[in-house]
Protein backbone atom coordinates (compact mmCIF):
# COMPACT_ATOMS: atom_id res chain seq x y z
CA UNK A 1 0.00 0.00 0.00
CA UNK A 2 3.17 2.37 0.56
CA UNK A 3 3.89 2.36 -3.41
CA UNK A 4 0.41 3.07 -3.91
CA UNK A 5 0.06 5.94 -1.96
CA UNK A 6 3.76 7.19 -3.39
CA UNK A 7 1.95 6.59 -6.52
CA UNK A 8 -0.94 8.73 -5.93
CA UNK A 9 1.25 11.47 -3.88
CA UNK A 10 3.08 11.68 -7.54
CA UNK A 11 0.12 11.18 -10.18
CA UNK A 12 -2.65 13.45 -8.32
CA UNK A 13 -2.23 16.10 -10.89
CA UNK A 14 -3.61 13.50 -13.71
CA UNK A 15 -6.87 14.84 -14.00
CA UNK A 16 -7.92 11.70 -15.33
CA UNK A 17 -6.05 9.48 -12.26
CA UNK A 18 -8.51 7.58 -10.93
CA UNK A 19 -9.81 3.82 -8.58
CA UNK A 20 -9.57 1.88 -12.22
CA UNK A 21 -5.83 3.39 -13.27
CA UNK A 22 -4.92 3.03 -10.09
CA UNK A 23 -5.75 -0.73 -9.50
CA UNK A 24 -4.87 -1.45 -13.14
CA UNK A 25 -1.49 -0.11 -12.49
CA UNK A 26 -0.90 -2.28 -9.81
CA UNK A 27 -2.84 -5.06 -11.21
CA UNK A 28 -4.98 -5.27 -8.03
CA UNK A 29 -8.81 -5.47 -7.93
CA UNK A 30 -10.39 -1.79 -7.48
CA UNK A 31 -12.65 -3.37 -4.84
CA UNK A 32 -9.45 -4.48 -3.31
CA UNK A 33 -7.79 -1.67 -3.96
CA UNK A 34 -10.64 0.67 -2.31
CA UNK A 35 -11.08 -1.15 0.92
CA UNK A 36 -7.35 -1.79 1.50
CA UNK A 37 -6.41 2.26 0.83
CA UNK A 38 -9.10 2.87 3.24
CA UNK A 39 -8.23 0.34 6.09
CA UNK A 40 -4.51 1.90 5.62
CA UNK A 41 -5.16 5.38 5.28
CA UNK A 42 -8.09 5.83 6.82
CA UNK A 43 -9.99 7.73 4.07
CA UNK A 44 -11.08 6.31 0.86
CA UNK A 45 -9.18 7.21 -2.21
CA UNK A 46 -11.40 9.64 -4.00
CA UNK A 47 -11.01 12.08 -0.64
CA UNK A 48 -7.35 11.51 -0.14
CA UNK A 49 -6.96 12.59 -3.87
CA UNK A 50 -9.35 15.68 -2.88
CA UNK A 51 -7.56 16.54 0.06
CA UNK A 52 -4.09 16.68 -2.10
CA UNK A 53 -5.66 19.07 -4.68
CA UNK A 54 -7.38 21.16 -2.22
CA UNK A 55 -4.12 21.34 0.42
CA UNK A 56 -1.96 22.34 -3.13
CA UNK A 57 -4.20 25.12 -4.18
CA UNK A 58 -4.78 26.38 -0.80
CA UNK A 59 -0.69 26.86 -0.64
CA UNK A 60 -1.05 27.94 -4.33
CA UNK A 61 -3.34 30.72 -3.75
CA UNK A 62 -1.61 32.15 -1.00
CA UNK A 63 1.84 32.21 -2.47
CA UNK A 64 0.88 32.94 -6.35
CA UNK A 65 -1.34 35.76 -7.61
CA UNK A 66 -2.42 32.88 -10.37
CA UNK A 67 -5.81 32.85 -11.79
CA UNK A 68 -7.89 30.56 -9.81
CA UNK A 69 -8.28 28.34 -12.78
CA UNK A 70 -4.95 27.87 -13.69
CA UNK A 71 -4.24 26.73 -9.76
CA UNK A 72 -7.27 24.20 -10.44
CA UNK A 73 -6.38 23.19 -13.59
CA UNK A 74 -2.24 22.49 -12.64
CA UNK A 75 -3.68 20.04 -9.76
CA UNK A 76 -5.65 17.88 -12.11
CA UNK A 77 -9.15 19.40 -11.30
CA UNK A 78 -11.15 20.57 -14.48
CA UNK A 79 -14.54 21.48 -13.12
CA UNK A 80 -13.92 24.94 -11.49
CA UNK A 81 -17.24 25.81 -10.69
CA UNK A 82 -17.38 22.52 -8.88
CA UNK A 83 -14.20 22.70 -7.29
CA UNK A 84 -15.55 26.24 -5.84
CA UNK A 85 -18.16 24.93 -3.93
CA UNK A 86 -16.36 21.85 -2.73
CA UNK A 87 -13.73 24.36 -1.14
CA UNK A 88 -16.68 26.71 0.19
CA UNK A 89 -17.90 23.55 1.55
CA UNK A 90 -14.85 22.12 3.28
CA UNK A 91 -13.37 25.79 4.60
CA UNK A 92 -16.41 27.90 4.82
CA UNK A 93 -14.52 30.59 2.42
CA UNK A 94 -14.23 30.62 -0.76
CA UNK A 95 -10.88 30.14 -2.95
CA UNK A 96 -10.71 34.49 -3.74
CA UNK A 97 -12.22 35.22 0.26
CA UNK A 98 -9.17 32.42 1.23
CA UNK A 99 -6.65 33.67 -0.87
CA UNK A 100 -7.18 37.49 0.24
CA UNK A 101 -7.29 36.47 4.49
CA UNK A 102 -4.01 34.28 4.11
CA UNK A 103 -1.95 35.73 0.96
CA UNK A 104 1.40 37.48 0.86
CA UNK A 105 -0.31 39.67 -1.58
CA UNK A 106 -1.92 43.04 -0.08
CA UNK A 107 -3.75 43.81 -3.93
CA UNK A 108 -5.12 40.49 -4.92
CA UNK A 109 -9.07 40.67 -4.93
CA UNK A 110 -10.89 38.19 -4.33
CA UNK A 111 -12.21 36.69 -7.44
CA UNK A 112 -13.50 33.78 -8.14
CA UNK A 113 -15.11 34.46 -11.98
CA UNK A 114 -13.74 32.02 -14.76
């Protein structure tokens, strides 16, 4: 399961990385795969992937002035209205109110318009 998660820690920005590539890659079950990530990790796989993208951008929007898009996009996420309300959801602020409270950057605006 170590190689796995190595795996994952190195392919999360493949938008398209997913239980099936995963599994296939190791040529392991994905029913396997998803029970034994989960009893090892302690989250399933589809929220450990999550919580890498959403840790990256949250250090990406407070040490870039990047277009929120472009931060989405470089951690393998393509649906940025989507990934908007997830991260409302899990922080209570979203990415443009987060980026303005913890950036470096006095003149960013929050903005969170494609």
């Amino acid at each position: 399961m170590d190689h796995i998660v190595a795996f994952i820690d190195q392919h999360y920005v493949d938008h398209s990385l997913s239980l099936e590539s995963v599994s296939a890659a190791f040529t392991i079950s994905p029913s396997h795969l998803s029970r034994s990530f989960k009893d090892k990790v302690g989250i399933n796989f589809v929220q450990y992937i999550w919580q890498k993208r959403l840790d990256k951008v949250k250090e990406q929007l407070v040490i870039t002035s990047d277009p929120l898009k472009d931060i989405i996009q470089r951690v393998g996420y393509l649906d940025t209205p989507n990934f908007i309300r997830k991260f409302k959801k899990e922080t209570g602020y979203t990415p443009g109110q987060y980026r303005q409270m913890n950036s470096n950057h006095p003149n960013t605006e929050p903005n969170d318009t494609v």
